[in-house]
C-alpha atoms as a PDB file:
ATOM      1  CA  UNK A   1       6.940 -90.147 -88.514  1.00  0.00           C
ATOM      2  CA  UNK A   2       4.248 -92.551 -89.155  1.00  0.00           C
ATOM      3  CA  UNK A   3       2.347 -93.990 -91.872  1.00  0.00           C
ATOM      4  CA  UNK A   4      -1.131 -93.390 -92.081  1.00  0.00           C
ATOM      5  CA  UNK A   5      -3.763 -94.522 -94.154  1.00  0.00           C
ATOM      6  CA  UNK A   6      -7.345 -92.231 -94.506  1.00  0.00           C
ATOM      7  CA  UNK A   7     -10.244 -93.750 -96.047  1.00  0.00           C
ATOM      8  CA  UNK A   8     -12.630 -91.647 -98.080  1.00  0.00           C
ATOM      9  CA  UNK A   9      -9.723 -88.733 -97.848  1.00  0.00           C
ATOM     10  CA  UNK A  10     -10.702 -86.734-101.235  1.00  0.00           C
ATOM     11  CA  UNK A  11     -12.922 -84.021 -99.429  1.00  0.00           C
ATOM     12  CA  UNK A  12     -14.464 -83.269 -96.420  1.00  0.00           C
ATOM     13  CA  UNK A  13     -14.043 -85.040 -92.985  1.00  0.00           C
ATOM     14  CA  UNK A  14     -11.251 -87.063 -94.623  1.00  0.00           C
ATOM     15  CA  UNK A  15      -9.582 -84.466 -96.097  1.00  0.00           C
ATOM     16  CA  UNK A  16      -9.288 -82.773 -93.272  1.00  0.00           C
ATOM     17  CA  UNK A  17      -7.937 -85.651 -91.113  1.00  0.00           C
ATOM     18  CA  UNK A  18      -5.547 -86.512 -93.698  1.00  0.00           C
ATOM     19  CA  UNK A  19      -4.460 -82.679 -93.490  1.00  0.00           C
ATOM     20  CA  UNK A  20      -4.240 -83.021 -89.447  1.00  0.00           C
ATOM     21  CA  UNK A  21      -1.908 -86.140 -89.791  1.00  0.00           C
ATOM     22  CA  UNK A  22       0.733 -84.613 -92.468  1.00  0.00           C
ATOM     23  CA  UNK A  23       0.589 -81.070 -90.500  1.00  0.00           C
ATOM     24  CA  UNK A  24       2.696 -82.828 -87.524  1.00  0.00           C
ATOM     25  CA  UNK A  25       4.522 -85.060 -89.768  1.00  0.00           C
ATOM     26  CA  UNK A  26       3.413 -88.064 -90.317  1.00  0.00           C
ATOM     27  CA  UNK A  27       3.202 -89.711 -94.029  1.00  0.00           C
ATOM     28  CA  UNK A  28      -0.429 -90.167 -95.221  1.00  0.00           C
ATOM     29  CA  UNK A  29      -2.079 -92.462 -97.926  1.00  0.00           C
ATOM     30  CA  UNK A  30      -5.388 -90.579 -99.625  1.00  0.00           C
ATOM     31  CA  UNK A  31      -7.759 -93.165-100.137  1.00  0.00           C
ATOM     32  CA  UNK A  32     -10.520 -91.788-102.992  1.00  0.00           C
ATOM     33  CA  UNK A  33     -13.378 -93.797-104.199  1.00  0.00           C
ATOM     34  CA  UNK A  34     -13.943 -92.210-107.923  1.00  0.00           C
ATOM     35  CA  UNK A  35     -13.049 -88.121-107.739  1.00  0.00           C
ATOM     36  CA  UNK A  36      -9.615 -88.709-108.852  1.00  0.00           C
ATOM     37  CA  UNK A  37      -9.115 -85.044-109.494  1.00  0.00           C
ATOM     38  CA  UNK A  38     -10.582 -84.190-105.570  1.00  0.00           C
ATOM     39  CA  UNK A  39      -7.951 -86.799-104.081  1.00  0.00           C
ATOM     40  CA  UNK A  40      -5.042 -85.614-106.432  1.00  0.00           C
ATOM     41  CA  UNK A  41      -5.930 -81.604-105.377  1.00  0.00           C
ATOM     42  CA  UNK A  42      -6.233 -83.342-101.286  1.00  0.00           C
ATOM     43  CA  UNK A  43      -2.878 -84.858-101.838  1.00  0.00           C
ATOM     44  CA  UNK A  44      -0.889 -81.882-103.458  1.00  0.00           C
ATOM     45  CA  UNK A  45      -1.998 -79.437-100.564  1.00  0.00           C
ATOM     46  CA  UNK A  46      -0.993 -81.714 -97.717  1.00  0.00           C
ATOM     47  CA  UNK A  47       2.232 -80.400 -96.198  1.00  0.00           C
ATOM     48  CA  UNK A  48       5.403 -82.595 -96.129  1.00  0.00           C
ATOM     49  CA  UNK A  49       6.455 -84.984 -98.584  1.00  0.00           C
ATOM     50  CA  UNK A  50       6.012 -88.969 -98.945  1.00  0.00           C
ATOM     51  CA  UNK A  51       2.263 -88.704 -99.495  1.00  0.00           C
ATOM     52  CA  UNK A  52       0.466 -91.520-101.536  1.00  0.00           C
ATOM     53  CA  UNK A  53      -2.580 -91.710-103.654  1.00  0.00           C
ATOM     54  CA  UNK A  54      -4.984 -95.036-103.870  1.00  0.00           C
ATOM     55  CA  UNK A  55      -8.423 -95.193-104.946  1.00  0.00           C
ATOM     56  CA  UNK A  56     -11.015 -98.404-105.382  1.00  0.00           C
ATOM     57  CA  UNK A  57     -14.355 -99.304-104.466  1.00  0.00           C
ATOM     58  CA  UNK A  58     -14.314-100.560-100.678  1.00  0.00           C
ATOM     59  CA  UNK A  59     -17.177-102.589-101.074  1.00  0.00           C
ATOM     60  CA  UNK A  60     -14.916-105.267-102.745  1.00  0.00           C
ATOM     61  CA  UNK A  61     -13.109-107.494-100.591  1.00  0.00           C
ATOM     62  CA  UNK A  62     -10.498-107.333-103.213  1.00  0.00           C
ATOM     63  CA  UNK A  63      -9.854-103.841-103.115  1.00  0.00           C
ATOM     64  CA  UNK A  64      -9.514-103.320 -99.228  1.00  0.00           C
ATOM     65  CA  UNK A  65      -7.297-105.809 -99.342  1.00  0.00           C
ATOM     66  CA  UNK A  66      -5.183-104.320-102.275  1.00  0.00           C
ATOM     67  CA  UNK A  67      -5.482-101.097-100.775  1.00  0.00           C
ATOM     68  CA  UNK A  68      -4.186-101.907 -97.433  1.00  0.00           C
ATOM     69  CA  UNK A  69      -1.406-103.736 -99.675  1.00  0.00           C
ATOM     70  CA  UNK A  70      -0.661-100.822-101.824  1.00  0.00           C
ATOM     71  CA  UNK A  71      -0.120 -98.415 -98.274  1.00  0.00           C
ATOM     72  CA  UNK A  72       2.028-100.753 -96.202  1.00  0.00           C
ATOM     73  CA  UNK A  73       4.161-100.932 -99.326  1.00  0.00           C
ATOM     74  CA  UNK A  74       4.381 -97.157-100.381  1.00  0.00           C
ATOM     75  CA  UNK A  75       4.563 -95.782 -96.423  1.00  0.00           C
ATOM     76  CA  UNK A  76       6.798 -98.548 -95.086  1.00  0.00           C
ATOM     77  CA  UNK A  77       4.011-100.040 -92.527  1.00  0.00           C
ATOM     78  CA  UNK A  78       0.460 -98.348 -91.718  1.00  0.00           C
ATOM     79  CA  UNK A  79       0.803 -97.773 -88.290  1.00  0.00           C
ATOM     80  CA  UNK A  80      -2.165 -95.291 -87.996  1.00  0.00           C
ATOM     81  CA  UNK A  81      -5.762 -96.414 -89.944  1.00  0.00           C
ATOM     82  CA  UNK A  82      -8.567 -94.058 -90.093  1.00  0.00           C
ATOM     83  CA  UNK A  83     -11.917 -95.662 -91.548  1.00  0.00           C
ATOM     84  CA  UNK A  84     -13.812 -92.529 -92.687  1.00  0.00           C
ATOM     85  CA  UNK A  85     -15.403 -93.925 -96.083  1.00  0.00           C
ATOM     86  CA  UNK A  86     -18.945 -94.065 -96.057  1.00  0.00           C
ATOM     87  CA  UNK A  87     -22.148 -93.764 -98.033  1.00  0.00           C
ATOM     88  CA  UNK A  88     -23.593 -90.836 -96.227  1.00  0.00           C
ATOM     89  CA  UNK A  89     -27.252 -89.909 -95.813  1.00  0.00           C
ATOM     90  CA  UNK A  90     -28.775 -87.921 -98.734  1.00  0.00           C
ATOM     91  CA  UNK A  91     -32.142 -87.691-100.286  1.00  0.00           C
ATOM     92  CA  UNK A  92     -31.663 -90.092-103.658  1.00  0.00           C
ATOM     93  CA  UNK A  93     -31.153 -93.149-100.581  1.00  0.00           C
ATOM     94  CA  UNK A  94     -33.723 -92.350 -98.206  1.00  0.00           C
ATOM     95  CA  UNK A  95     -35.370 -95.295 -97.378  1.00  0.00           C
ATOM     96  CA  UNK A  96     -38.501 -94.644 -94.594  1.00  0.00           C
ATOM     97  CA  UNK A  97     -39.689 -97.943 -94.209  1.00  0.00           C
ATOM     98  CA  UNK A  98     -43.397 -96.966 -95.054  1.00  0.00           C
ATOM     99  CA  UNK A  99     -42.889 -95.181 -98.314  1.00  0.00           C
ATOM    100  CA  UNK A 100     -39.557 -97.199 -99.969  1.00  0.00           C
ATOM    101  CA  UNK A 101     -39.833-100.223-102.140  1.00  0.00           C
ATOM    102  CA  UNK A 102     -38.529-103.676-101.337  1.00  0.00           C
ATOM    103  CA  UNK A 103     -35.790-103.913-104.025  1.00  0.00           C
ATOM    104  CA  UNK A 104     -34.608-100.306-103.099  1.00  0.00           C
ATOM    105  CA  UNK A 105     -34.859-101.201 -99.910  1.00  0.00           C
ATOM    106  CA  UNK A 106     -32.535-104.262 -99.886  1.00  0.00           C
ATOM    107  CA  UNK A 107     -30.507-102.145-102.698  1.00  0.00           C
ATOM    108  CA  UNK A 108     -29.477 -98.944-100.085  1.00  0.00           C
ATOM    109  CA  UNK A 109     -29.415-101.958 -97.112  1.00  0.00           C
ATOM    110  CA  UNK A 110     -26.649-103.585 -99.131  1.00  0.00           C
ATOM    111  CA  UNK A 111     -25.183-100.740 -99.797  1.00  0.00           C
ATOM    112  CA  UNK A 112     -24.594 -98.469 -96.823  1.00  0.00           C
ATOM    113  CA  UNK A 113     -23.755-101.944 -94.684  1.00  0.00           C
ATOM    114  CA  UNK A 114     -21.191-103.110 -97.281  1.00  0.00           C
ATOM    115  CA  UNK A 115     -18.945 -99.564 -97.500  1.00  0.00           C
ATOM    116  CA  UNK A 116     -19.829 -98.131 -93.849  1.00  0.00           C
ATOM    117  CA  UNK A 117     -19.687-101.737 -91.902  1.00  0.00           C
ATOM    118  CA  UNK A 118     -17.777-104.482 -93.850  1.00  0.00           C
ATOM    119  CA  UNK A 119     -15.164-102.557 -95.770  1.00  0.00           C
ATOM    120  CA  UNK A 120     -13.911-101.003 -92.386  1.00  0.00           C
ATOM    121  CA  UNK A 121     -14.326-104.410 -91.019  1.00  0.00           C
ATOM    122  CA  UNK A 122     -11.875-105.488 -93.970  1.00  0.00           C
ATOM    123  CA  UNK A 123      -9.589-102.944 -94.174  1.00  0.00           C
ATOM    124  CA  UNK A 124      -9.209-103.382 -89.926  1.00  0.00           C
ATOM    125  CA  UNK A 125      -8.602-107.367 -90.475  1.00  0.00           C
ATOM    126  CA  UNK A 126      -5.747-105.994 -93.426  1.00  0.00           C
ATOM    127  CA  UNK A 127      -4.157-103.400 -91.477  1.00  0.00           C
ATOM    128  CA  UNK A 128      -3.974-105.491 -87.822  1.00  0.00           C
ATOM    129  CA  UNK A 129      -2.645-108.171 -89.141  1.00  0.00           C
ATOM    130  CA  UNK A 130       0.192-106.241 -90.528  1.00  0.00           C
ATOM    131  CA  UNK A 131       0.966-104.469 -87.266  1.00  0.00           C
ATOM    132  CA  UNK A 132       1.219-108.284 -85.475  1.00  0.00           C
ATOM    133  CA  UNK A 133       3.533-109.490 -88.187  1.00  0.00           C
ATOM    134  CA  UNK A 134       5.478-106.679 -87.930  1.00  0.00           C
ATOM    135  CA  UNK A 135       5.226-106.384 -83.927  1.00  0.00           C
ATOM    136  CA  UNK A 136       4.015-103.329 -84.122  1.00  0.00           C
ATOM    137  CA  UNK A 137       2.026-100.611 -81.941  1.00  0.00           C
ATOM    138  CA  UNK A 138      -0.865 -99.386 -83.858  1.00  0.00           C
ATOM    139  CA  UNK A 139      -3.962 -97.146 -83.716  1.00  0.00           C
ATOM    140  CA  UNK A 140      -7.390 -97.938 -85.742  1.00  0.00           C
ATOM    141  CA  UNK A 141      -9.703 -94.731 -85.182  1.00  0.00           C
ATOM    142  CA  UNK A 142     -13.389 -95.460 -86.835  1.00  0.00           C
ATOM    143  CA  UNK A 143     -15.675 -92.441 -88.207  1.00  0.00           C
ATOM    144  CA  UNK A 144     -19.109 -93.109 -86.492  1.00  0.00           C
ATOM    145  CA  UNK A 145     -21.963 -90.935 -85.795  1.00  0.00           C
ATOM    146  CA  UNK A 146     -24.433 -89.806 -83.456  1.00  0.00           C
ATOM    147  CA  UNK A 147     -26.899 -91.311 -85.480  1.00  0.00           C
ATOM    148  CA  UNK A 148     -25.741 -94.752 -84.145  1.00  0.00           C
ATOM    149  CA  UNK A 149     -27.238 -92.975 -80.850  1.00  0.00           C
ATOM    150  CA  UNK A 150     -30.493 -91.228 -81.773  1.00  0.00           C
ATOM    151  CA  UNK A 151     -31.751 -92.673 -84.608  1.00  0.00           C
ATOM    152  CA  UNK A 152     -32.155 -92.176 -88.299  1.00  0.00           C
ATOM    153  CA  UNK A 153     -36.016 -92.986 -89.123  1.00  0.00           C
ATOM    154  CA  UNK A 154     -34.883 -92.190 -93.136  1.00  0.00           C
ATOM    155  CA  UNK A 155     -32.110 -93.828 -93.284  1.00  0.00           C
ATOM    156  CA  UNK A 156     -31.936 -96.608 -90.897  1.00  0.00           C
ATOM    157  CA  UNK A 157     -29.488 -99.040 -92.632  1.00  0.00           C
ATOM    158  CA  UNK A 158     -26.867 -95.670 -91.952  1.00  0.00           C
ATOM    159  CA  UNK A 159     -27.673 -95.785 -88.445  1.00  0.00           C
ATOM    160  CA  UNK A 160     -27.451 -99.317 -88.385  1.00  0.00           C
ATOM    161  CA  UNK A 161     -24.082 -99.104 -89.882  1.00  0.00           C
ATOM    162  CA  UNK A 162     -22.430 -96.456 -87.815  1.00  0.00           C
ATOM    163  CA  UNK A 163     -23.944 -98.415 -84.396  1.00  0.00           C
ATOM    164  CA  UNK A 164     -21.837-101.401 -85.797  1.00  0.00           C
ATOM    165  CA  UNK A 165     -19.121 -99.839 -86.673  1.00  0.00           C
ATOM    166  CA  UNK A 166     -18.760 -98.437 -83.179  1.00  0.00           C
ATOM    167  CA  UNK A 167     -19.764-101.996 -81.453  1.00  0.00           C
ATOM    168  CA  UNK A 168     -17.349-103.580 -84.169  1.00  0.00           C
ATOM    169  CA  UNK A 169     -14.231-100.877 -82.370  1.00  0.00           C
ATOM    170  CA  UNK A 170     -15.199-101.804 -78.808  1.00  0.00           C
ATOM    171  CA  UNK A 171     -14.767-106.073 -80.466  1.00  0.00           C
ATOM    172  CA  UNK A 172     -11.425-105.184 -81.646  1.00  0.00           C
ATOM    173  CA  UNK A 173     -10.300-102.972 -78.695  1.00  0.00           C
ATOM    174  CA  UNK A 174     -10.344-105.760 -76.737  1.00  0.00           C
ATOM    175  CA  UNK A 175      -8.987-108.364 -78.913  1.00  0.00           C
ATOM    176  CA  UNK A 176      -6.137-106.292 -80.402  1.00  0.00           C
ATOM    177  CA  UNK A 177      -4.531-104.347 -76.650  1.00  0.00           C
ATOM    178  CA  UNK A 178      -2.373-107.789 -76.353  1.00  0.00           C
ATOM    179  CA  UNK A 179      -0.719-106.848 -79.479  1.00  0.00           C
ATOM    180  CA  UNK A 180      -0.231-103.126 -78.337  1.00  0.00           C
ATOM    181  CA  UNK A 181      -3.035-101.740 -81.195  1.00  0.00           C
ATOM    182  CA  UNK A 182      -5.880 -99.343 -79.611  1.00  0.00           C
ATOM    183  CA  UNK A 183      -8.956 -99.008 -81.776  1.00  0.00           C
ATOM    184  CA  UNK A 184     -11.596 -96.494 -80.855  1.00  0.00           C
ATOM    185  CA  UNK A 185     -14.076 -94.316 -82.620  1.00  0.00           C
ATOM    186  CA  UNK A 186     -15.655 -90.796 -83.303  1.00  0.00           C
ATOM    187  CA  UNK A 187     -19.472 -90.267 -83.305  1.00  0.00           C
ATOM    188  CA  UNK A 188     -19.758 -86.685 -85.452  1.00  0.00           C
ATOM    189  CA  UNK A 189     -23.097 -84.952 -85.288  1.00  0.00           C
ATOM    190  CA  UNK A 190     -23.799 -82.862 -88.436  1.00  0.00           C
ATOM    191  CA  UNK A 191     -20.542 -81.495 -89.602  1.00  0.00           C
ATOM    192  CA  UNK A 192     -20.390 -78.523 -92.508  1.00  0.00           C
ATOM    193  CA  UNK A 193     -18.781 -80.031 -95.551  1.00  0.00           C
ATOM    194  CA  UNK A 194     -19.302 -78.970 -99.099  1.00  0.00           C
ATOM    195  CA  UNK A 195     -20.968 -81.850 -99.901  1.00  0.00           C
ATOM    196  CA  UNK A 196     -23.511 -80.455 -97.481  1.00  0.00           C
ATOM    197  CA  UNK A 197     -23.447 -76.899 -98.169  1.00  0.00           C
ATOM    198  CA  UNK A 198     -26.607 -76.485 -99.266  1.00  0.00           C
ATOM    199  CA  UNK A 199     -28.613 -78.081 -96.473  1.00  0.00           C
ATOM    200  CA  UNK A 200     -26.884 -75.403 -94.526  1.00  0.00           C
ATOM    201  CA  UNK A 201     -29.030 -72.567 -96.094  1.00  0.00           C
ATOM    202  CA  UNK A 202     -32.258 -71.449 -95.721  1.00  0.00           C
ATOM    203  CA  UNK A 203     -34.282 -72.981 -92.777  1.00  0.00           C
ATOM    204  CA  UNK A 204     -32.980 -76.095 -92.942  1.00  0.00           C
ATOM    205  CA  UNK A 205     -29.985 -74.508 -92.064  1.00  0.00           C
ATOM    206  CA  UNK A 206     -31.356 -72.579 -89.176  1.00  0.00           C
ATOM    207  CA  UNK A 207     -32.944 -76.049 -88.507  1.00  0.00           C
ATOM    208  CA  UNK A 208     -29.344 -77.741 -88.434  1.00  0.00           C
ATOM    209  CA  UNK A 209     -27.686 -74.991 -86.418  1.00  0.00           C
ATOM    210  CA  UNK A 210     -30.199 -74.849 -83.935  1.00  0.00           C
ATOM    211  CA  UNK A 211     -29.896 -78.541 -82.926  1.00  0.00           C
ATOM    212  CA  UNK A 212     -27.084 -77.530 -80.500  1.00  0.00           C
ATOM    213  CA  UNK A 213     -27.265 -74.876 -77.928  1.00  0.00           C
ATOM    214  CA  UNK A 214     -23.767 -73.807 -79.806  1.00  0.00           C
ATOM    215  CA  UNK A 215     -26.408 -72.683 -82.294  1.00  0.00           C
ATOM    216  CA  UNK A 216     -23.979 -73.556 -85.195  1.00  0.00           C
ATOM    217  CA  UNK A 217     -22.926 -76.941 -86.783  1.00  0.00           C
ATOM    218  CA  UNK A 218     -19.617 -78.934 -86.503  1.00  0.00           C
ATOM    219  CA  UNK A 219     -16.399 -78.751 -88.603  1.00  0.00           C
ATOM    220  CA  UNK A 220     -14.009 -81.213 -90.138  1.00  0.00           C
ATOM    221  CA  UNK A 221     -11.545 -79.520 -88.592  1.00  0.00           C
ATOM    222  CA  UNK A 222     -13.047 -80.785 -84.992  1.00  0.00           C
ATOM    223  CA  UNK A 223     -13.637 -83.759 -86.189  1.00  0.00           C
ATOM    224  CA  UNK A 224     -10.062 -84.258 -87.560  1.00  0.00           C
ATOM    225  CA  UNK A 225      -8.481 -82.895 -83.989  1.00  0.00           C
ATOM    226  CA  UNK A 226     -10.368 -85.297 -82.095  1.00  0.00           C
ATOM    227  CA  UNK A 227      -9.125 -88.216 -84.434  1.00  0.00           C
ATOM    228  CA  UNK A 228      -5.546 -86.741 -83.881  1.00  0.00           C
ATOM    229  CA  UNK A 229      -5.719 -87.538 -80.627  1.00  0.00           C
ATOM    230  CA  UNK A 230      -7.426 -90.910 -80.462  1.00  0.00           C
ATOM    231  CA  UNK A 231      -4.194 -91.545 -82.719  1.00  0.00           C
ATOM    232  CA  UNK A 232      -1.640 -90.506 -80.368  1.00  0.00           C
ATOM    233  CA  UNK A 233       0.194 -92.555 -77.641  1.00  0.00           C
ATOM    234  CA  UNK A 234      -1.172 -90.610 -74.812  1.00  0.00           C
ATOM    235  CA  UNK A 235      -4.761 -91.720 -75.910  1.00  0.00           C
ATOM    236  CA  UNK A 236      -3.454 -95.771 -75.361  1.00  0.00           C
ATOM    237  CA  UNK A 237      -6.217 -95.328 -72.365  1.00  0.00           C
ATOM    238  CA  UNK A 238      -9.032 -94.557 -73.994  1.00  0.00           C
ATOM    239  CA  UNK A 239      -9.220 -97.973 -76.465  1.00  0.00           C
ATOM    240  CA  UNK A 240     -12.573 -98.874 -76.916  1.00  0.00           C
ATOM    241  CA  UNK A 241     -14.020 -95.468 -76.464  1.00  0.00           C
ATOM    242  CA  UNK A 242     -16.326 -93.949 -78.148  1.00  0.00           C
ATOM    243  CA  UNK A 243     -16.254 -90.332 -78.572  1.00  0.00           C
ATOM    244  CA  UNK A 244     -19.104 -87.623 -78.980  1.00  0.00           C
ATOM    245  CA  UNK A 245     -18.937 -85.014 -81.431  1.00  0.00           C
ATOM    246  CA  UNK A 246     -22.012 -83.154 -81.511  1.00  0.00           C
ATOM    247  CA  UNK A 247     -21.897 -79.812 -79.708  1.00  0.00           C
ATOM    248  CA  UNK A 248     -24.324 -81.079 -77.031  1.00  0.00           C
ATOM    249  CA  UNK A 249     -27.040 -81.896 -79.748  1.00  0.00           C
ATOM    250  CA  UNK A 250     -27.252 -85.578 -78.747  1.00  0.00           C
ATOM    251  CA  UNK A 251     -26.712 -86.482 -74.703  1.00  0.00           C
ATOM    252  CA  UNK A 252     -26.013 -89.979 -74.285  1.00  0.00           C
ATOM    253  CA  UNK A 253     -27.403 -91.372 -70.496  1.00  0.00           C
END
């Protein structure tokens, strides 16, 4: 039994990954940012027992650190850290570079880089350190994106961010396999999550779904197996990977 701590685990993505951890039984701490009532309904329908609640805003220093804190203490060590929080792509923080103003543009910049990039950043610094003081094996497992990979001309701080993030795992890969901690990453295409349910109708659905030759979109469910294994000992090899997740709608060369 581990302890595990999920980032951005009310709904969705995280949810489900928090789900996938408890369902082979491991201990998991639900990390909300402000649905209290999500992350409380996420917590009482994982299975097992020894599950923990902590919300706070990531963006704060502070909080990562208290949050990291507040999970080593409740699960007896995090051994297992999954950085899914993120300010995802939506239409009130497009910001095209021809049609946004300045202040909203250094507004979403600040942002999307301060939850997607520095709080993992954080939260990673919090959560090695305790593995090395505790001498430790550990797993960090970072929620990227394909945008990182193709692009995001409406939202290019997220891109940005998620290309980071997944430089940021290779960084640590290296600098944390003396201290038996693998860090690697996921790179999700469009996955269906009811926070996205709507784009998912109509043509912009058909549009979505016809992006892979699977001619459908992702699920958490995939997303959360693939972080599973990334977790596990047997993935101790693939540190520093990082892992596609898009139904052959983005080819890397």
């Amino acid at each position: 039994m581990r302890g595990v701590l999920v980032t951005g685990a009310s709904r969705g993505i995280g949810r489900a990954i928090a789900h996938a951890f408890a369902a082979q039984g491991d201990r998991v701490c639900v990390h909300y940012g402000s649905n209290l009532t999500q992350a409380e309904a996420t917590v009482a329908a994982l299975p097992g027992e020894g599950h923990v609640l902590v919300g706070g805003d990531l963006s704060d220093p502070a909080v990562a650190s208290r949050v990291a804190q507040f999970a080593q203490a409740e699960l007896g060590g995090v051994d297992v850290l999954v950085n899914n929080a993120a300010v995802a792509t939506s239409q009130a923080n497009a910001h095209p570079v021809a049609e946004v103003s300045y202040d909203d543009w250094q507004r979403i910049w600040r942002q999307m880089v301060e939850v997607n990039l520095l709080a993992a950043a954080n939260l990673s610094y919090c959560v090695a350190r305790q593995l090395i003081a505790r001498g430790a094996p550990g797993r960090i497992v970072h929620i990227g994106s394909r945008g990182a990979f193709r692009g995001e001309p409406d939202h290019p701080a997220y891109g940005a961010s998620k290309a980071a993030l997944h430089a940021f795992g290779q960084s640590l890969a290296i600098a944390l396999a003396p201290h038996g901690i693998s860090v690697a990453s996921v790179a999700p295409g469009f996955t269906a999550t009811e926070r996205v349910a709507d784009r998912l109708t109509g043509a912009s659905g058909e549009a979505l779904r016809g992006q892979s030759p699977f001619g459908r979109v992702g699920t958490p469910q995939e997303v959360a197996a693939a972080v599973l294994y990334l977790a596990s000992p047997e993935a101790t090899w693939a540190s520093g990977t990082v892992l596609d997740l898009n139904g052959a709608s983005h080819l890397r060369l």
